[in-house]
C-alpha atoms as a PDB file:
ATOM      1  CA  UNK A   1      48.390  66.340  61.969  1.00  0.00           C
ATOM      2  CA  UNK A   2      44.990  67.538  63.846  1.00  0.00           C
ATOM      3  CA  UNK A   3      44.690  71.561  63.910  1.00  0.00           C
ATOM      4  CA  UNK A   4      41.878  73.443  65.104  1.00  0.00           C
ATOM      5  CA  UNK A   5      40.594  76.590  63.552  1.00  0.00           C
ATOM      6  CA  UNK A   6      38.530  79.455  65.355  1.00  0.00           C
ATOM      7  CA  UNK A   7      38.430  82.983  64.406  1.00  0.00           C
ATOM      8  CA  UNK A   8      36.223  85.891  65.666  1.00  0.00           C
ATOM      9  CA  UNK A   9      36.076  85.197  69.711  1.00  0.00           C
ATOM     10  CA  UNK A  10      35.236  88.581  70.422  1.00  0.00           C
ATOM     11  CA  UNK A  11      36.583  87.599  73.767  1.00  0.00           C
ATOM     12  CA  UNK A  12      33.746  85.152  74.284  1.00  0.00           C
ATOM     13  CA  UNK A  13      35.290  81.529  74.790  1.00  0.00           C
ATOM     14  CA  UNK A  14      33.071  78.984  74.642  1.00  0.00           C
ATOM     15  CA  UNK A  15      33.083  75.862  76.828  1.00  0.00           C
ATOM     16  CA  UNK A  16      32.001  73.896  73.473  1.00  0.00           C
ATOM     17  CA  UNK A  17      34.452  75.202  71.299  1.00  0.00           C
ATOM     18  CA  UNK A  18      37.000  74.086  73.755  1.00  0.00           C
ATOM     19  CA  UNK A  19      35.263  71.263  73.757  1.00  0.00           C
ATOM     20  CA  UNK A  20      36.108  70.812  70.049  1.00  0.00           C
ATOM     21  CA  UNK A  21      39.175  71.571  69.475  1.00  0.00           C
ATOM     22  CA  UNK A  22      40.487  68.974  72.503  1.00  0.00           C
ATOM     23  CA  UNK A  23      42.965  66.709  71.056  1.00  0.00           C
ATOM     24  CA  UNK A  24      44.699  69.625  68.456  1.00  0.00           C
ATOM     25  CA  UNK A  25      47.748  69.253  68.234  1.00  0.00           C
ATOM     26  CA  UNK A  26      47.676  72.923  67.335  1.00  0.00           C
ATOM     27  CA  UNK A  27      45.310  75.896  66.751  1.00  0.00           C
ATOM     28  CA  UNK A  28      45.330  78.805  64.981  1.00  0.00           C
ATOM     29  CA  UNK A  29      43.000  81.748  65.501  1.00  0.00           C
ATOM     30  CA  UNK A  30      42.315  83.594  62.204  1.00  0.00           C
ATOM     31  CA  UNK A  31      41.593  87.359  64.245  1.00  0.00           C
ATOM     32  CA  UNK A  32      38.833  88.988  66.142  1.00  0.00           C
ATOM     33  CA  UNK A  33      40.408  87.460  69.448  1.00  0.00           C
ATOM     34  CA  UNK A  34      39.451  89.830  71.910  1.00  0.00           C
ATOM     35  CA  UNK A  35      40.613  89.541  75.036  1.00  0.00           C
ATOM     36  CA  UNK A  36      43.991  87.803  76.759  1.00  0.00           C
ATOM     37  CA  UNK A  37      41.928  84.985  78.598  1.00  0.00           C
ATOM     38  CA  UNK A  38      40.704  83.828  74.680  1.00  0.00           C
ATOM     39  CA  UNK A  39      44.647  83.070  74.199  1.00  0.00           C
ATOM     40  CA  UNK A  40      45.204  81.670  77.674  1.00  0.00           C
ATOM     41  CA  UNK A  41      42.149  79.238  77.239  1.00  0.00           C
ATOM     42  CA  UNK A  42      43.692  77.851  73.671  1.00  0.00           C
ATOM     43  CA  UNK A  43      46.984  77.900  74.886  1.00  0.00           C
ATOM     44  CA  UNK A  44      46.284  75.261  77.607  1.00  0.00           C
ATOM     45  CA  UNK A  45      44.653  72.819  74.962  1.00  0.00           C
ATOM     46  CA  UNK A  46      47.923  73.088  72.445  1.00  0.00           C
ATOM     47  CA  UNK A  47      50.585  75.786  70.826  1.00  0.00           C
ATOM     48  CA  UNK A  48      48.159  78.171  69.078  1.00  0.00           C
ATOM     49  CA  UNK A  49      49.212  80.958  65.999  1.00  0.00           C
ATOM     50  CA  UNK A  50      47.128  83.406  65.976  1.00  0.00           C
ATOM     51  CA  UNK A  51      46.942  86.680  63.728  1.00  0.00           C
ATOM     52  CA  UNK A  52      45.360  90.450  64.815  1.00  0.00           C
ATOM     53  CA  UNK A  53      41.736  91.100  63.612  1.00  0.00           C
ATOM     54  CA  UNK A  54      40.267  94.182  63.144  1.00  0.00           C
ATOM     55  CA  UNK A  55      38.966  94.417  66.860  1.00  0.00           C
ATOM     56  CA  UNK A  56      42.406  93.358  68.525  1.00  0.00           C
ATOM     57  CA  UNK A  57      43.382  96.930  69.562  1.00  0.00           C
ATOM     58  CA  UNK A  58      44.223  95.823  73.344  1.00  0.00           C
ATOM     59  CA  UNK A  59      46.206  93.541  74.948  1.00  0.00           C
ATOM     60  CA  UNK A  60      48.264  90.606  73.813  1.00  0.00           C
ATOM     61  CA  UNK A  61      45.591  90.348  70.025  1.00  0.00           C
ATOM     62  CA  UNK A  62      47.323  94.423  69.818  1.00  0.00           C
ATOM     63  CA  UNK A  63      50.962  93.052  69.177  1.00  0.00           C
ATOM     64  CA  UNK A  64      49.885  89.270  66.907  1.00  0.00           C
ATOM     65  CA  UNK A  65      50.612  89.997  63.277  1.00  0.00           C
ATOM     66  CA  UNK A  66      48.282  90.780  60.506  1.00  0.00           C
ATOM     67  CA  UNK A  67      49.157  88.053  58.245  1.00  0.00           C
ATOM     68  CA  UNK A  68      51.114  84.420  59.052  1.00  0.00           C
ATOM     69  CA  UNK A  69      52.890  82.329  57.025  1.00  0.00           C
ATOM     70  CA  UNK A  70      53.574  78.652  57.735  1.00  0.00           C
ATOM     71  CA  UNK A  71      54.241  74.921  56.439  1.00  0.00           C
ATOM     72  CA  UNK A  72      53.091  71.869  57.418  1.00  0.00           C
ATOM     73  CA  UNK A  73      54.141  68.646  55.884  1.00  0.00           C
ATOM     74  CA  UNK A  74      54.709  70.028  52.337  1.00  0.00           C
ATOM     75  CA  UNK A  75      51.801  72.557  52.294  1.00  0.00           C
ATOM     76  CA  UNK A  76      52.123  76.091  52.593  1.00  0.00           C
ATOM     77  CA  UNK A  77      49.736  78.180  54.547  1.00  0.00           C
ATOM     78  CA  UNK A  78      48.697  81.756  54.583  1.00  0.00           C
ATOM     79  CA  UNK A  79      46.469  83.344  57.511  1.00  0.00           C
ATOM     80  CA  UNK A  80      44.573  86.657  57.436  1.00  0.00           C
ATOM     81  CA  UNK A  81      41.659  87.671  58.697  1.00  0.00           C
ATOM     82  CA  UNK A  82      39.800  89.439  56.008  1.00  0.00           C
ATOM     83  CA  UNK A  83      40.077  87.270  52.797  1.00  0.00           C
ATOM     84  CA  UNK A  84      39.166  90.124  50.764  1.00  0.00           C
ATOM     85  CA  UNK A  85      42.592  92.044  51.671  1.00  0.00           C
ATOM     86  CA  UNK A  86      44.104  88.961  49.999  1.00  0.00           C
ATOM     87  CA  UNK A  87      46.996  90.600  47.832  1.00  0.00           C
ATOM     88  CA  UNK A  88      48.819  87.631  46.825  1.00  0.00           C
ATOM     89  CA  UNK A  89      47.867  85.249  44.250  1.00  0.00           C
ATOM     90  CA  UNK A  90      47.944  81.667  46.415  1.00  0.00           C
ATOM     91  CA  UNK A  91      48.056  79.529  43.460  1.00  0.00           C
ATOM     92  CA  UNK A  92      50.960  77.775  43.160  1.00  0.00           C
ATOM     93  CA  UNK A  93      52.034  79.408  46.128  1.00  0.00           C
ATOM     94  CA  UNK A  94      49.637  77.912  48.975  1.00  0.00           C
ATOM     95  CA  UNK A  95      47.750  74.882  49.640  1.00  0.00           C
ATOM     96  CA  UNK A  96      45.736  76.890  52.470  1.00  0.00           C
ATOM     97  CA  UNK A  97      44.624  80.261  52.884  1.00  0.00           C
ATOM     98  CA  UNK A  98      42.707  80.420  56.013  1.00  0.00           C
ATOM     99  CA  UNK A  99      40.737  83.834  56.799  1.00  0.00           C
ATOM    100  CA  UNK A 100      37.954  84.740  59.402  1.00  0.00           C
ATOM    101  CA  UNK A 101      36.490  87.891  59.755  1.00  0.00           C
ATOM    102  CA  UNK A 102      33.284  87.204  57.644  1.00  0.00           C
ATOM    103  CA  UNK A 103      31.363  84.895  60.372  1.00  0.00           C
ATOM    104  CA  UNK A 104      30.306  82.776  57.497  1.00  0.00           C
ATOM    105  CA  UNK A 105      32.171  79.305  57.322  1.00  0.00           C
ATOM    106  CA  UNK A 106      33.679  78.466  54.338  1.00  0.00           C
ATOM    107  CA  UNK A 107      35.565  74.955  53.302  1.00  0.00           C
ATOM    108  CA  UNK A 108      35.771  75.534  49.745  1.00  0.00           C
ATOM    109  CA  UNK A 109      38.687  74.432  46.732  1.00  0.00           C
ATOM    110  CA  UNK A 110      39.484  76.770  44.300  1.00  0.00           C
ATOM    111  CA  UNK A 111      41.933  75.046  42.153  1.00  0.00           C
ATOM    112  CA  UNK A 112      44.371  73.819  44.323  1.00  0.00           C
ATOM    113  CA  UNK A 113      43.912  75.791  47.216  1.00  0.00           C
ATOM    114  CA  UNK A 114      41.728  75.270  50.211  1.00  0.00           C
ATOM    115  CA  UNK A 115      40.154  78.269  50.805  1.00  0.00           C
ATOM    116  CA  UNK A 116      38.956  77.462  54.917  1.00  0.00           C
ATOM    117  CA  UNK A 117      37.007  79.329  57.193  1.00  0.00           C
ATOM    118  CA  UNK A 118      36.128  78.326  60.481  1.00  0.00           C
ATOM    119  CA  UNK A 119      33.183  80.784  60.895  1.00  0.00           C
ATOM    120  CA  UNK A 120      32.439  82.798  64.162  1.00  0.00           C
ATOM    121  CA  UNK A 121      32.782  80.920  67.953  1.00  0.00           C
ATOM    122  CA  UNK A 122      31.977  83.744  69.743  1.00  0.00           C
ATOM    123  CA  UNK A 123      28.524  86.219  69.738  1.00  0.00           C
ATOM    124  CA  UNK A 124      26.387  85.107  67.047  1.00  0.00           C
ATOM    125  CA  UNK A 125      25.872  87.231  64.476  1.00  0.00           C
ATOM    126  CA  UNK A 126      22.720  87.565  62.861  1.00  0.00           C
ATOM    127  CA  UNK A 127      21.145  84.051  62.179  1.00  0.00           C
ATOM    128  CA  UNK A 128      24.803  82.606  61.396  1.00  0.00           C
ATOM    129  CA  UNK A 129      25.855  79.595  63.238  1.00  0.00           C
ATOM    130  CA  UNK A 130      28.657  79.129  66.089  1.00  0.00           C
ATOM    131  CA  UNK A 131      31.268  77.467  64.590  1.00  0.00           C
ATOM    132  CA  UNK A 132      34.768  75.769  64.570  1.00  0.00           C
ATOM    133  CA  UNK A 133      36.934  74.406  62.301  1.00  0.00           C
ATOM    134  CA  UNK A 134      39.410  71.217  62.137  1.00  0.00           C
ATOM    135  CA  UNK A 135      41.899  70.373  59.698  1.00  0.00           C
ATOM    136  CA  UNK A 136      43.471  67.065  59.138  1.00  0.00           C
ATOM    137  CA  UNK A 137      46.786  67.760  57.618  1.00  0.00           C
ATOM    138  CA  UNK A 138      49.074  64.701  56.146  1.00  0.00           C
ATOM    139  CA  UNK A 139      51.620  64.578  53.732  1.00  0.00           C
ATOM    140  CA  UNK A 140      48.991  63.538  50.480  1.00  0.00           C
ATOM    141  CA  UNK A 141      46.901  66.497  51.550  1.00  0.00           C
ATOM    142  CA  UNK A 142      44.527  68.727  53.381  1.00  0.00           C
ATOM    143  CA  UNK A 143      41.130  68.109  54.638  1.00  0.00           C
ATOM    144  CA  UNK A 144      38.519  70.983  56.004  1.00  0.00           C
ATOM    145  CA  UNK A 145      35.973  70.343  58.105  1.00  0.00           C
ATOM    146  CA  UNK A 146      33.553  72.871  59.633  1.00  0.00           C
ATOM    147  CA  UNK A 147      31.560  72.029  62.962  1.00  0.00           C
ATOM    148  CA  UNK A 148      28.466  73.617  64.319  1.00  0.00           C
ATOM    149  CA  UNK A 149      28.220  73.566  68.199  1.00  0.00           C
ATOM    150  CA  UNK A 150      25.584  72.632  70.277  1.00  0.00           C
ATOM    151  CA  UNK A 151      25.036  75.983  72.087  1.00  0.00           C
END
């Protein structure tokens, strides 16, 4: 299973990170969405989850959850958007925890959990880079994988 990561928008949708996450067969948004027409613009590529970051006071981001909590093949997922609000230990527990928030990507294993960030795809912030994330989900495992786009 393909699934595309983005997090912090800001309500800036880039052409390229559409570009990139073309042939998901889902995407989740880890916060900072921003406005509606960042959801609409996923939602045409595939079926995207998507959690409230700490700028989503408007619109549809206003009413997404804080945290989400899914499975795919076997592995357990948990999405927020600050990482360091964590409050569960996701040992045992999760094979992903997938958080946004800090701009900086992140594809890192702690044990046995993935700890994934797909960085920031919308205003760049400071000397960061724009960034997306994939993740290549089958039933032996997960695999991260951050990409930089050519803007």
């Amino acid at each position: 299973m393909q699934i595309g990561v983005i997090a912090d928008t800001h309500s800036k949708m880039r052409p390229e990170a559409l570009d990139m996450l073309k042939g998901s067969e889902l995407i989740l948004h880890a916060g900072d969405v921003g406005r509606d027409e960042v959801l609409y613009a996923l939602e045409a590529i595939a079926p995207v989850i998507a959690i409230r970051g700490n700028i989503d006071k408007t619109g549809r981001a206003a009413t997404l959850p804080d945290v989400q909590e899914f499975e795919f093949l076997g592995h357990a997922f948990y999405m927020l958007h600050d990482v360091k609000t964590l409050d569960v230990d996701p040992q045992s527990r999760y094979r992903v925890v997938i958080a946004g928030h800090s701009h900086k990507p992140r594809n890192e294993w702690i044990g046995d959990v993935l700890y994934f960030n797909p960085g920031g795809a919308g205003p760049r912030r400071f000397t960061l880079p724009i960034t997306v994330g994939r993740l290549q989900v089958s039933e032996g495992g997960v695999v991260g994988k951050i990409i930089e786009l050519p803007v």
